[in-house]
N, C-alpha and C. Protein backbone atom coordinates (compact mmCIF):
# COMPACT_ATOMS: atom_id res chain seq x y z
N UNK A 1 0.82 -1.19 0.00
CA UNK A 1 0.00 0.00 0.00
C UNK A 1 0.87 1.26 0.00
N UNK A 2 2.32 1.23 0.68
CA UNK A 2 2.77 2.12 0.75
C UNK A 2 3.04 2.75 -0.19
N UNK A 3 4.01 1.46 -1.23
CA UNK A 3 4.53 1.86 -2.58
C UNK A 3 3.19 2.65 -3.35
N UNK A 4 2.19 1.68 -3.29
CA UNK A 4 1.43 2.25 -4.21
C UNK A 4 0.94 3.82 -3.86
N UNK A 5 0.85 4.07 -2.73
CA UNK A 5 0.79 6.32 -2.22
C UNK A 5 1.55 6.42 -2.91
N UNK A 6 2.90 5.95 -2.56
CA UNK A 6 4.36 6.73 -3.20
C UNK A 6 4.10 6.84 -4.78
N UNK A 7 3.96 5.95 -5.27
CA UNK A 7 4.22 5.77 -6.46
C UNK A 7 3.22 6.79 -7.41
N UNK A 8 1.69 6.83 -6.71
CA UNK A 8 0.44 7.98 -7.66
C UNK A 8 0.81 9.11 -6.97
N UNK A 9 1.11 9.24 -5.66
CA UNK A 9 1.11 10.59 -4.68
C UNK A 9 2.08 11.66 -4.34
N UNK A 10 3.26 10.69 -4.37
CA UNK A 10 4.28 11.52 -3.99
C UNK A 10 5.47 11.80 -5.23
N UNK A 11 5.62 10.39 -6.15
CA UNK A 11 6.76 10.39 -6.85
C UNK A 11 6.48 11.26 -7.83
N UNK A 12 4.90 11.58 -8.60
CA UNK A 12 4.95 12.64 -9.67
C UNK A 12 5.35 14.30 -9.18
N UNK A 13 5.27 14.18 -7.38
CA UNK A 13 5.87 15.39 -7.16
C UNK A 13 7.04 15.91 -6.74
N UNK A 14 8.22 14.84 -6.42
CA UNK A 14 9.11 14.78 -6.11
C UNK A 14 10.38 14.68 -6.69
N UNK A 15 11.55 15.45 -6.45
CA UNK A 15 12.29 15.60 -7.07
C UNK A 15 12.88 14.15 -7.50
N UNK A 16 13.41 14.05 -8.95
CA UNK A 16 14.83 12.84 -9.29
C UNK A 16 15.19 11.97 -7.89
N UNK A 17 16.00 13.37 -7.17
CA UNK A 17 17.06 12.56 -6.03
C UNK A 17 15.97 12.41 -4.73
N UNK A 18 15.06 13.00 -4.78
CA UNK A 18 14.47 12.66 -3.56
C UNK A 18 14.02 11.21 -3.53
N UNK A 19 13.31 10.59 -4.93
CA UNK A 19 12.33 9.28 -5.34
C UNK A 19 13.75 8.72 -4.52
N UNK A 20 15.16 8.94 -5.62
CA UNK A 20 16.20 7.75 -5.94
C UNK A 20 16.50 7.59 -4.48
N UNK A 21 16.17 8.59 -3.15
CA UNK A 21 16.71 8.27 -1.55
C UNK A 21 15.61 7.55 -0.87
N UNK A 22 14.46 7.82 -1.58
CA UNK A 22 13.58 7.13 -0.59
C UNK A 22 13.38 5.69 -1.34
N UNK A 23 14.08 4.98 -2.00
CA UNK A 23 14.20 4.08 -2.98
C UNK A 23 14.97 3.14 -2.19
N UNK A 24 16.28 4.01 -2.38
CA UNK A 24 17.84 3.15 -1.47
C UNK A 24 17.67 3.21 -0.13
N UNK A 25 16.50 4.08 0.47
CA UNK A 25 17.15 3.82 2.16
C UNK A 25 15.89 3.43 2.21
N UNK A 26 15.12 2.54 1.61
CA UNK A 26 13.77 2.29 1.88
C UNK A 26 13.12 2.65 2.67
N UNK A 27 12.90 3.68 2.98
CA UNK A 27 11.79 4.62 3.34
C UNK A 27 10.44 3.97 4.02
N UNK A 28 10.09 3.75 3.03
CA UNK A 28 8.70 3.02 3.17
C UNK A 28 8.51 1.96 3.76
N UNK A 29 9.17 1.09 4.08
CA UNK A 29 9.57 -0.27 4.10
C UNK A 29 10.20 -0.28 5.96
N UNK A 30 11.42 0.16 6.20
CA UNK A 30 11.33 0.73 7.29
C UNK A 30 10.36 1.30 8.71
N UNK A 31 9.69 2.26 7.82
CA UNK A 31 8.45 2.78 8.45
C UNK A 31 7.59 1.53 8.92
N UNK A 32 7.19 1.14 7.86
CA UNK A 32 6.58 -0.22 8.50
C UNK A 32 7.36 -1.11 9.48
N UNK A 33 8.24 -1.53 8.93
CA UNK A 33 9.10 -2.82 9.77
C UNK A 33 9.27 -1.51 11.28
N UNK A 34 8.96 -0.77 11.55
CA UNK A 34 9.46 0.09 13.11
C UNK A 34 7.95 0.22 13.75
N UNK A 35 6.75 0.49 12.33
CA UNK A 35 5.69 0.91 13.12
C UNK A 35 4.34 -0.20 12.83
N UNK A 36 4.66 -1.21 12.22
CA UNK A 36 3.03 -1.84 11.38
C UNK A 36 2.70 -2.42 13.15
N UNK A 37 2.76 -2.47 14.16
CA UNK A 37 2.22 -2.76 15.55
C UNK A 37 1.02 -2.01 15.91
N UNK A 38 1.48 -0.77 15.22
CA UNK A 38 0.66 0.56 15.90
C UNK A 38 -0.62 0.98 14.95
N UNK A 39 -0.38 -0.11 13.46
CA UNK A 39 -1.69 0.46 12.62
C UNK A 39 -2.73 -0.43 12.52
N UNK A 40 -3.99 0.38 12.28
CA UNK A 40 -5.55 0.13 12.05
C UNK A 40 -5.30 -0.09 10.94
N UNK A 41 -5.80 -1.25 10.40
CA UNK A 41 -6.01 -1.55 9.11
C UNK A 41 -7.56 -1.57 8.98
N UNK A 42 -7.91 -1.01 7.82
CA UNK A 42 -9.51 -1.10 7.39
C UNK A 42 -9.09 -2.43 6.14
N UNK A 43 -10.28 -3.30 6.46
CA UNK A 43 -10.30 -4.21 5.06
C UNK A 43 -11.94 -4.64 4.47
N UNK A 44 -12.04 -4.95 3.20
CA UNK A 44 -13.07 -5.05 2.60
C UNK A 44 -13.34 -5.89 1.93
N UNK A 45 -14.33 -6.70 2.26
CA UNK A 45 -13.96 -8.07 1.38
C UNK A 45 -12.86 -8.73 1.57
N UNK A 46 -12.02 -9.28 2.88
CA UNK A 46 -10.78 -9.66 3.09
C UNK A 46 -9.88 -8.97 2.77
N UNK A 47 -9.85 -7.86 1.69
CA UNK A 47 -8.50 -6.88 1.39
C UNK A 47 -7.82 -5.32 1.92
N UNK A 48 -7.11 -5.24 2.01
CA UNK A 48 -6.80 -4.43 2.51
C UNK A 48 -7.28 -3.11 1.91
N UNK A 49 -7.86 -2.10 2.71
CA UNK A 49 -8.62 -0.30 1.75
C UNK A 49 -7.97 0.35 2.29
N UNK A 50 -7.10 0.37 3.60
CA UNK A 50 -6.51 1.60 3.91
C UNK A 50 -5.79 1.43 5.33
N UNK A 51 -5.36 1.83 5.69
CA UNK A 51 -4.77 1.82 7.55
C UNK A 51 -4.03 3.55 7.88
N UNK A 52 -4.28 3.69 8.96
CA UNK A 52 -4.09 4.98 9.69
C UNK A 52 -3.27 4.16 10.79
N UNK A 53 -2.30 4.94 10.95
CA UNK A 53 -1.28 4.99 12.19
C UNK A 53 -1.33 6.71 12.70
N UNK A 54 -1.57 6.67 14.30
CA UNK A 54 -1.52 7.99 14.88
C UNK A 54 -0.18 7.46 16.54
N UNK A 55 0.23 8.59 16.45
CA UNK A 55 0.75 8.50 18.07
C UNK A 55 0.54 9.48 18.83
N UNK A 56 -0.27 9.55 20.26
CA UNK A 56 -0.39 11.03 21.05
C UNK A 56 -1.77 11.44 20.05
N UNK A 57 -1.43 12.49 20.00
CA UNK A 57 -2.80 13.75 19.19
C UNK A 57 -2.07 13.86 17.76
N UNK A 58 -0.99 12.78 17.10
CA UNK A 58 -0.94 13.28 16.34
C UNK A 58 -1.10 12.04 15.10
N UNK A 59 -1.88 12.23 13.70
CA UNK A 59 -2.04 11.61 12.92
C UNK A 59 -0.79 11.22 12.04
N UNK A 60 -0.16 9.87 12.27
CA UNK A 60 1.22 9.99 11.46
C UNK A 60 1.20 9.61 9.88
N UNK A 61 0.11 9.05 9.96
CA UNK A 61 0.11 8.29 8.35
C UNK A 61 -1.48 7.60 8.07
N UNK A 62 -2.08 8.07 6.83
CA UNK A 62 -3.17 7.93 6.49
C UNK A 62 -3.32 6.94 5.21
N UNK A 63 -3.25 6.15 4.77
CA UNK A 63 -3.11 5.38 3.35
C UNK A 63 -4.28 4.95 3.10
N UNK A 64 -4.91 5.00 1.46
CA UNK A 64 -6.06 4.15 1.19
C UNK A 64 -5.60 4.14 -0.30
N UNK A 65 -5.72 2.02 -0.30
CA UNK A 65 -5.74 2.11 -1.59
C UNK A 65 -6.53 2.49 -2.50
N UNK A 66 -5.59 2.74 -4.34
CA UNK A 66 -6.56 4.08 -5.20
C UNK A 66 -8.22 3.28 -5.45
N UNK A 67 -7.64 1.73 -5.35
CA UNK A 67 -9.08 1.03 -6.24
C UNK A 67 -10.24 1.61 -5.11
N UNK A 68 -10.08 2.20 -3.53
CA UNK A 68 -11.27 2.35 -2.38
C UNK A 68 -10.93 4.02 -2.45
N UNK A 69 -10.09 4.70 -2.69
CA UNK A 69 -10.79 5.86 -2.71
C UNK A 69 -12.44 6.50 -2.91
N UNK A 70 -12.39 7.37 -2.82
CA UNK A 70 -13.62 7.84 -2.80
C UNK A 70 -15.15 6.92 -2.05
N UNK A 71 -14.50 5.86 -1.32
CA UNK A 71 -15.14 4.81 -1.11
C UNK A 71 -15.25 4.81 0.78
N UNK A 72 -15.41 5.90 1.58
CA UNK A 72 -15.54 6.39 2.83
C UNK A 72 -14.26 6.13 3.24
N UNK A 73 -13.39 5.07 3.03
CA UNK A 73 -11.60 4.48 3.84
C UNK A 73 -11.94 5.63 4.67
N UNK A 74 -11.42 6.85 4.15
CA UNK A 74 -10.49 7.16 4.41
C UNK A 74 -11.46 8.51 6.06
N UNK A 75 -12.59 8.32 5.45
CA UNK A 75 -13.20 8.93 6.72
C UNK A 75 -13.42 8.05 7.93
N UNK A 76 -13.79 6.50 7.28
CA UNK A 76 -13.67 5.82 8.80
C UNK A 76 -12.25 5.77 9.97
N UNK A 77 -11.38 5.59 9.00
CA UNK A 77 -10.11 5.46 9.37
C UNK A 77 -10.09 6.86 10.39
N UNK A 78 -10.32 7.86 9.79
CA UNK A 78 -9.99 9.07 10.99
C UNK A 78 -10.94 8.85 11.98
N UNK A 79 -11.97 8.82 11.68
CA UNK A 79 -13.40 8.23 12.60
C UNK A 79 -12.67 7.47 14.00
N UNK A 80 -12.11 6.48 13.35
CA UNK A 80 -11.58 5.46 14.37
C UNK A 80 -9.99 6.33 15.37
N UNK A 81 -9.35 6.85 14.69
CA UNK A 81 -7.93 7.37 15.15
C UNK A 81 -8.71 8.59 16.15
N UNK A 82 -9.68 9.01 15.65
CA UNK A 82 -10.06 10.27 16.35
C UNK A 82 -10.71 10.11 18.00
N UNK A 83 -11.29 9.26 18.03
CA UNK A 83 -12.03 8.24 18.68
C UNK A 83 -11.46 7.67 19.57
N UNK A 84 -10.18 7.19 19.44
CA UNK A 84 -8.94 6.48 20.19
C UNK A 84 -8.40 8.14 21.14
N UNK A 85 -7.69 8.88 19.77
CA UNK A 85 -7.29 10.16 20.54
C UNK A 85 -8.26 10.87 21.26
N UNK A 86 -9.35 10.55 21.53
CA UNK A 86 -10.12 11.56 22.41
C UNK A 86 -10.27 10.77 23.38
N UNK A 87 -10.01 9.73 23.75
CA UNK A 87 -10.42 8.48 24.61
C UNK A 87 -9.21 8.49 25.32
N UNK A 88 -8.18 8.59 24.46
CA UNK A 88 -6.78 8.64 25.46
C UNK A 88 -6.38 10.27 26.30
N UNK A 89 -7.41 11.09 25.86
CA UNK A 89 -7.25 12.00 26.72
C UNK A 89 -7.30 13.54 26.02
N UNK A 90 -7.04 13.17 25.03
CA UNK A 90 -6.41 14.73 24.10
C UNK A 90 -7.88 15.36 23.48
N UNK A 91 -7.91 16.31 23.32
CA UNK A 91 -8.09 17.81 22.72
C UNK A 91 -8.59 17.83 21.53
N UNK A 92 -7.78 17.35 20.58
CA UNK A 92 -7.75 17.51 19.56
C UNK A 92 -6.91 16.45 18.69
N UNK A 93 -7.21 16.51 17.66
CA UNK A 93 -6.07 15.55 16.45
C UNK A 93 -5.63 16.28 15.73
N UNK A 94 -4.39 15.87 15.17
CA UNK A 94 -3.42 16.98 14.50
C UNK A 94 -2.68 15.70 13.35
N UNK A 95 -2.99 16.51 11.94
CA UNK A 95 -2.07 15.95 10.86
C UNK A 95 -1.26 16.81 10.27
N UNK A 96 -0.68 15.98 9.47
CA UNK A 96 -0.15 16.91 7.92
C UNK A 96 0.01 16.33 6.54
N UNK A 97 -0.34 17.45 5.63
CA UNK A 97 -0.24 17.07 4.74
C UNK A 97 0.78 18.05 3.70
N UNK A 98 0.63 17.76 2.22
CA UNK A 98 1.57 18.72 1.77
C UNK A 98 1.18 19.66 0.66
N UNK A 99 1.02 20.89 0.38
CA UNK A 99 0.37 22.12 -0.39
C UNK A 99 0.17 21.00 -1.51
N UNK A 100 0.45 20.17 -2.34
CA UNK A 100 0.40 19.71 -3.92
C UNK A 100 -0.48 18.92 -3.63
N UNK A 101 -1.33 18.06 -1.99
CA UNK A 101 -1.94 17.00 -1.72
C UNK A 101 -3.39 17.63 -1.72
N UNK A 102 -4.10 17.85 -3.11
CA UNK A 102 -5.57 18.93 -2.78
C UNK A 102 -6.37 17.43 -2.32
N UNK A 103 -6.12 16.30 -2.95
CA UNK A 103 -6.64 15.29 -2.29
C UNK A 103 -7.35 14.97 -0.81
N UNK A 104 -6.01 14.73 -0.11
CA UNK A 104 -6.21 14.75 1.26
C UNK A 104 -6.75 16.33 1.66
N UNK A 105 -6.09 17.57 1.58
CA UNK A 105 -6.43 18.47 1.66
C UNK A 105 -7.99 18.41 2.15
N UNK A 106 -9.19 18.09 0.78
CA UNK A 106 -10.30 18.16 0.73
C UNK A 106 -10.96 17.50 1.86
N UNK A 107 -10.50 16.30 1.97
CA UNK A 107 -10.81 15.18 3.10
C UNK A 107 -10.70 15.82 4.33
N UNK A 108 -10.02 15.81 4.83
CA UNK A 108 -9.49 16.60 6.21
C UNK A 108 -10.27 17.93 5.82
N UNK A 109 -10.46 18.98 5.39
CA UNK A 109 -11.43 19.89 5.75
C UNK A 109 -12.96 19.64 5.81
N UNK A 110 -13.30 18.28 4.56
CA UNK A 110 -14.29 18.16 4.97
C UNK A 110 -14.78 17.09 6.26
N UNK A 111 -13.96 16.86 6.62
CA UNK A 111 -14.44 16.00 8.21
C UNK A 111 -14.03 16.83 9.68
N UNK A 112 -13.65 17.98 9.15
CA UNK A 112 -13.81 19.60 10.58
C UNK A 112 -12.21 19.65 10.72
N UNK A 113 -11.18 19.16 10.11
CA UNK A 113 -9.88 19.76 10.34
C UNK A 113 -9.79 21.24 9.86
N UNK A 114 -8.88 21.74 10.63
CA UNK A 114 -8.84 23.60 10.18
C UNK A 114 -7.60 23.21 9.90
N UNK A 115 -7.43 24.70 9.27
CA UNK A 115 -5.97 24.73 8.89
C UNK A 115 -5.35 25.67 9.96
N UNK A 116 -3.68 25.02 10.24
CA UNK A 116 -3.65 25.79 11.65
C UNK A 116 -1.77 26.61 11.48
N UNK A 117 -1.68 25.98 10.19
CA UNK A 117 0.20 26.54 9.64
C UNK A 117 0.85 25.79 8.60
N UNK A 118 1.66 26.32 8.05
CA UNK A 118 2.32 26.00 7.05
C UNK A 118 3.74 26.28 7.27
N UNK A 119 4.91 25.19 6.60
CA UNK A 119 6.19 25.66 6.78
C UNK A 119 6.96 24.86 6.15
N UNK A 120 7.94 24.82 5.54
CA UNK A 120 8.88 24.30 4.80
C UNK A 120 8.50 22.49 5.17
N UNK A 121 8.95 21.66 3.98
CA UNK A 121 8.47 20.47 4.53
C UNK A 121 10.30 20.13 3.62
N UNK A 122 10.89 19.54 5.12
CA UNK A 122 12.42 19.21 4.93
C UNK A 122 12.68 17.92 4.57
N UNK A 123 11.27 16.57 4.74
CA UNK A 123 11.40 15.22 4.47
C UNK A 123 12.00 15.26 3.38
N UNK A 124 11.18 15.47 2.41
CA UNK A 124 11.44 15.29 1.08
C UNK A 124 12.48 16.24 0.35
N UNK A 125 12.79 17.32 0.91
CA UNK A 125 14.33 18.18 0.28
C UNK A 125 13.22 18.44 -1.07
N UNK A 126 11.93 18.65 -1.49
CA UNK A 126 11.89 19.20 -2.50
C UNK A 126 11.22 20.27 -2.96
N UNK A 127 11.65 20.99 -2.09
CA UNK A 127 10.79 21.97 -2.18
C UNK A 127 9.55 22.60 -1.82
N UNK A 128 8.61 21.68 -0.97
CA UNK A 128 7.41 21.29 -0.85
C UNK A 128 6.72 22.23 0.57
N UNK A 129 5.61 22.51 0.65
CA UNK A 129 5.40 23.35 1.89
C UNK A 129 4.45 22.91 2.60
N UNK A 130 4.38 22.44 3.66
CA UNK A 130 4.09 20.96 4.67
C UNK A 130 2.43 22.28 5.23
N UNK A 131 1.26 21.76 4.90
CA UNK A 131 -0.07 22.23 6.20
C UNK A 131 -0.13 21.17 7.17
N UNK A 132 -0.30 22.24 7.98
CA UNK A 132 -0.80 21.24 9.48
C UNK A 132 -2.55 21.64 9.57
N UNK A 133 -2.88 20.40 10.25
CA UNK A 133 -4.35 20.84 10.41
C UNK A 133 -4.81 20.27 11.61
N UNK A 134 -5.97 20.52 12.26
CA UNK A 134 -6.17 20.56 13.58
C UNK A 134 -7.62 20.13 13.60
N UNK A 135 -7.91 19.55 14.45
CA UNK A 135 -9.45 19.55 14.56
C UNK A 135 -9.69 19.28 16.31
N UNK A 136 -10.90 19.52 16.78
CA UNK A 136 -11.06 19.20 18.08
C UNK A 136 -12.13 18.30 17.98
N UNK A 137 -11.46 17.85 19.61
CA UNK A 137 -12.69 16.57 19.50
C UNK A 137 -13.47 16.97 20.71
C-alpha cells in the first residue's frame, strides 16, 4: 500500500534525487518494519482499503488504496484514530499534509480539520510546503 501512495502521490511530485533516496534507504519499508504494531487496518472483502497509524494527538500516516478511494476508507479510518485520541485524553487531532496533496487536503477539511500553519516540509528536500491541520474533539 505504501509503494502504491508513493508511487500515484508523492513520486509525480518529487524531485529525481528525492524518489532515488527514498528508494535506497527504503523509506517506506522501514516505516513499516518500526511501526506496522501501531496500525488500524480497514479491510473489505478480506483486502486491505486503507490503515491509519496515529501517536499522542498526532495523525502519522493515512493510506487508502486508489481502487477504495472515494469509497468512505479514508473517513472511517480518521473516525476510528479520532475516537482512540479523544479516549486517550487529548483535545484535539493533528495531521499533515503537503500544499500539492488537494486530495487529502479536501478530506481533512471536509471531516472539521482547520488549517492551523504552514512551513517548509524538509522530508522530502523538495521543495514542498508541509499544512498542518487541527481539529477538536
Amino acid at each position: 500500500m505504501l509503494q502504491e501512495t508513493f508511487q500515484g502521490t508523492w513520486l509525480p511530485n518529487i524531485t529525481e534525487k528525492s524518489a532515488q533516496r527514498y528508494v535506497e534507504l527504503d523509506t517506506g519499508g522501514r516505516y513499516v518494519d518500526q511501526s506496522w504494531p501501531e496500525f488500524a487496518v480497514a479491510e473489505i472483502d478480506c483486502d486491505v482499503a486503507g490503515l491509519i497509524h496515529w501517536r499522542a494527538d498526532f495523525i502519522e500516516a493515512l493510506h487508502v488504496m486508489a481502487s477504495r478511494q472515494g469509497q468512505g476508507v479514508g473517513r472511517k479510518l480518521l473516525s476510528h484514530a479520532e475516537q482512540a485520541i479523544g479516549a486517550a485524553g487529548f483535545a484535539q487531532a493533528r495531521l499533515e499534509t503537503d500544499t500539492f496533496n488537494l486530495r487529502s487536503q479536501t478530506l481533512y477539511k471536509a471531516v472539521g480539520y482547520v488549517e492551523k500553519d504552514r512551513y517548509p516540509d524538509d522530508e522530502w528536500d523538495s521543495g514542498f510546503t508541509t499544512v498542518l491541520f487541527e481539529k477538536r474533539l
